[in-house]
Protein backbone atom coordinates (compact mmCIF):
# COMPACT_ATOMS: atom_id res chain seq x y z
CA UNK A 1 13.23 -2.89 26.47
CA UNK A 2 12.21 -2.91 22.47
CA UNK A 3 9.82 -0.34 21.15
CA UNK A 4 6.58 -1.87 20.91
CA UNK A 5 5.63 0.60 18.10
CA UNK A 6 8.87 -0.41 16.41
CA UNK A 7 7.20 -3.78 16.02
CA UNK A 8 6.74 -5.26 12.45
CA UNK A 9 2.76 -4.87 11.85
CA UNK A 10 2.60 -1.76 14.12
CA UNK A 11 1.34 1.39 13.04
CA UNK A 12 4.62 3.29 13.48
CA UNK A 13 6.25 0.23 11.27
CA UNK A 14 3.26 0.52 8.88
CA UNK A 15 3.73 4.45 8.55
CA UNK A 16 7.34 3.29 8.07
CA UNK A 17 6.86 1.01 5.02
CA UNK A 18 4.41 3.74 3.42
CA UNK A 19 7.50 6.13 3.56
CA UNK A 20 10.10 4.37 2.23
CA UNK A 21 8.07 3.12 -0.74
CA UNK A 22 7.17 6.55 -1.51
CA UNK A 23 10.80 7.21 -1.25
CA UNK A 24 11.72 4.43 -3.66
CA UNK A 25 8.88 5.30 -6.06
CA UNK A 26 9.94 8.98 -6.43
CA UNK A 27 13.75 8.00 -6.55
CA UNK A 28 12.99 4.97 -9.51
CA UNK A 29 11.02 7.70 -11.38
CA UNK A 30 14.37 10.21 -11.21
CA UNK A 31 16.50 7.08 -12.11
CA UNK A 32 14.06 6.67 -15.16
CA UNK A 33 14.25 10.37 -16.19
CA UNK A 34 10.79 11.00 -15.57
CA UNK A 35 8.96 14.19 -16.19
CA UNK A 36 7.11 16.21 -14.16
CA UNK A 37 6.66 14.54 -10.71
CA UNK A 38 4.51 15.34 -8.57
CA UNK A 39 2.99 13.96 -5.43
CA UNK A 40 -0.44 14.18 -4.01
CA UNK A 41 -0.53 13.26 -0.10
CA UNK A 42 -4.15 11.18 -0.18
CA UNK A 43 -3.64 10.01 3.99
CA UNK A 44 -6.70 10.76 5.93
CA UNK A 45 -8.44 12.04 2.82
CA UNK A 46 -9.07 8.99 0.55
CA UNK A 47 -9.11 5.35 1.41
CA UNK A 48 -7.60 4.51 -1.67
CA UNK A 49 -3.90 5.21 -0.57
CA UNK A 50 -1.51 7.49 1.47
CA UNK A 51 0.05 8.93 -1.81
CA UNK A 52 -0.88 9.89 -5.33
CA UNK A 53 2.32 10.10 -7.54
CA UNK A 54 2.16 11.27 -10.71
CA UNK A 55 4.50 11.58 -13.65
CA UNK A 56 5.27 11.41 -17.54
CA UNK A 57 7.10 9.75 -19.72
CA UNK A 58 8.45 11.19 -23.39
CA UNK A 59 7.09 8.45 -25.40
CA UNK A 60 5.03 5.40 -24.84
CA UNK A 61 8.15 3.43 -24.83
CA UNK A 62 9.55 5.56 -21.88
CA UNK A 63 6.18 5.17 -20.22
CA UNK A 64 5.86 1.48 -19.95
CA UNK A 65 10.03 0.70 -18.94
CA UNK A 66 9.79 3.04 -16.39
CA UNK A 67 6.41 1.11 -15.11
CA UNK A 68 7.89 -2.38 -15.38
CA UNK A 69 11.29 -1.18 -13.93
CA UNK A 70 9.15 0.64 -10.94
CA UNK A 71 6.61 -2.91 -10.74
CA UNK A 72 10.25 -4.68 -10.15
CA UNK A 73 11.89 -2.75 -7.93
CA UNK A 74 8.64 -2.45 -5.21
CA UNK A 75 8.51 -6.43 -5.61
CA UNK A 76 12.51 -6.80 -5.20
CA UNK A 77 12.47 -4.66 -2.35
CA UNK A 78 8.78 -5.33 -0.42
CA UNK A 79 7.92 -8.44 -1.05
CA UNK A 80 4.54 -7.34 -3.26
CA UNK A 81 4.37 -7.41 -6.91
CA UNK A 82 1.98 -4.34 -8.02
CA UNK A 83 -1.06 -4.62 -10.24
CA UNK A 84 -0.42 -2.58 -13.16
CA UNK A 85 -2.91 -1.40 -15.72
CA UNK A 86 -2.58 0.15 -19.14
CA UNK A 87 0.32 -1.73 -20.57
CA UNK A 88 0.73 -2.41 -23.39
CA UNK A 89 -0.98 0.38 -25.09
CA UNK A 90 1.21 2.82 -21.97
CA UNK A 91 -0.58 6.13 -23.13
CA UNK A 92 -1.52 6.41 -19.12
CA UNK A 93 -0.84 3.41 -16.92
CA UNK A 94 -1.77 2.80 -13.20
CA UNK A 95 0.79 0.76 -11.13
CA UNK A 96 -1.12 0.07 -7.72
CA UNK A 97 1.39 -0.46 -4.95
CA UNK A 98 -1.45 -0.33 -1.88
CA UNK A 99 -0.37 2.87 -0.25
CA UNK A 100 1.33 4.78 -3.17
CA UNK A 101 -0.47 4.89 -6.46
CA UNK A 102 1.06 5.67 -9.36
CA UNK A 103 0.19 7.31 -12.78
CA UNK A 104 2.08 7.24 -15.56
CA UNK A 105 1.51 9.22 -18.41
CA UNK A 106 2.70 10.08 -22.10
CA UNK A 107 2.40 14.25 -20.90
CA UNK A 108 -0.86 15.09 -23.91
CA UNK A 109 -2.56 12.85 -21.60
CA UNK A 110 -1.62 14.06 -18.37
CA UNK A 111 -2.74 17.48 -19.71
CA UNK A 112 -6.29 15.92 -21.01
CA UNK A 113 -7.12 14.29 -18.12
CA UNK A 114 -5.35 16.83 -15.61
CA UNK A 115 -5.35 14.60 -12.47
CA UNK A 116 -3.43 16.80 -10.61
CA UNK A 117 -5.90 19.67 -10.28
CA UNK A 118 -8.64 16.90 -9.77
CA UNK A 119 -7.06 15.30 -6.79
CA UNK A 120 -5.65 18.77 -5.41
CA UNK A 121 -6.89 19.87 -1.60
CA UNK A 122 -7.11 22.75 -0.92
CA UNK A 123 -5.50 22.98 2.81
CA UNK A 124 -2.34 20.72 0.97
CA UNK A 125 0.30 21.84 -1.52
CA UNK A 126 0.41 19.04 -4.47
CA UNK A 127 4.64 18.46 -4.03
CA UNK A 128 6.52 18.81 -7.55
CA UNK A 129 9.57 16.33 -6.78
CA UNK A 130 11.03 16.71 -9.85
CA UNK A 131 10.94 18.75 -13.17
CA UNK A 132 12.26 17.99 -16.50
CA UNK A 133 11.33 18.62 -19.76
């Protein structure tokens, strides 16, 4: 007999899709070269999303292709085309994929606005996934 929790729309399913878009976010952001990656794990602590990723880009070019390359690659592979915010100017932009948020930022305004210490808890360690530099 078939796992009921296995069942598309089920929590465990759910839980399921949240991981392997995480997954894909963090491995199109080490495709892209990206800088400093770090995710936040927001689940059961803000409503706003399961996971808070986090990342730079070199230049404001890098910035916004690695933002419309991630925006295409959630939609080619989920179904869901992201809202992004911030492009075309791609100093800090905000793709919202539902349960993984991401910020991407040219890295003197990831310093400035430092939302890694903001969104830090203390009982969690903020995971680096990836340095560069």
């Amino acid at each position: 007999m078939p796992d009921p929790s296995a069942e598309a729309g089920s929590p465990a399913s759910a839980q399921g899709d949240v991981a392997k878009l995480h997954e894909l976010v963090l491995k199109s952001l080490d495709d892209d070269q990206a800088i400093e990656v770090v995710s936040i794990p927001l689940e059961g602590k803000s409503s706003i999303a399961d996971h808070m990723v986090v990342a730079s880009g070199r230049s404001t070019r890098q910035v916004a292709s690695m933002a419309t390359k991630l925006a295409e690659r959630v939609k080619r592979e989920f179904g869901k085309s992201p809202r992004i915010e911030g492009l075309p100017a791609a100093d800090w932009v905000l793709i919202d994929a539902d349960d993984v948020i991401v910020h991407l930022f040219r890295p003197e305004v990831r310093t400035f606005y430092n939302l890694e210490r903001m969104w830090a808890f203390g009982d969690d360690k903020v995971t680096a996934t990836a340095q560069g530099g």
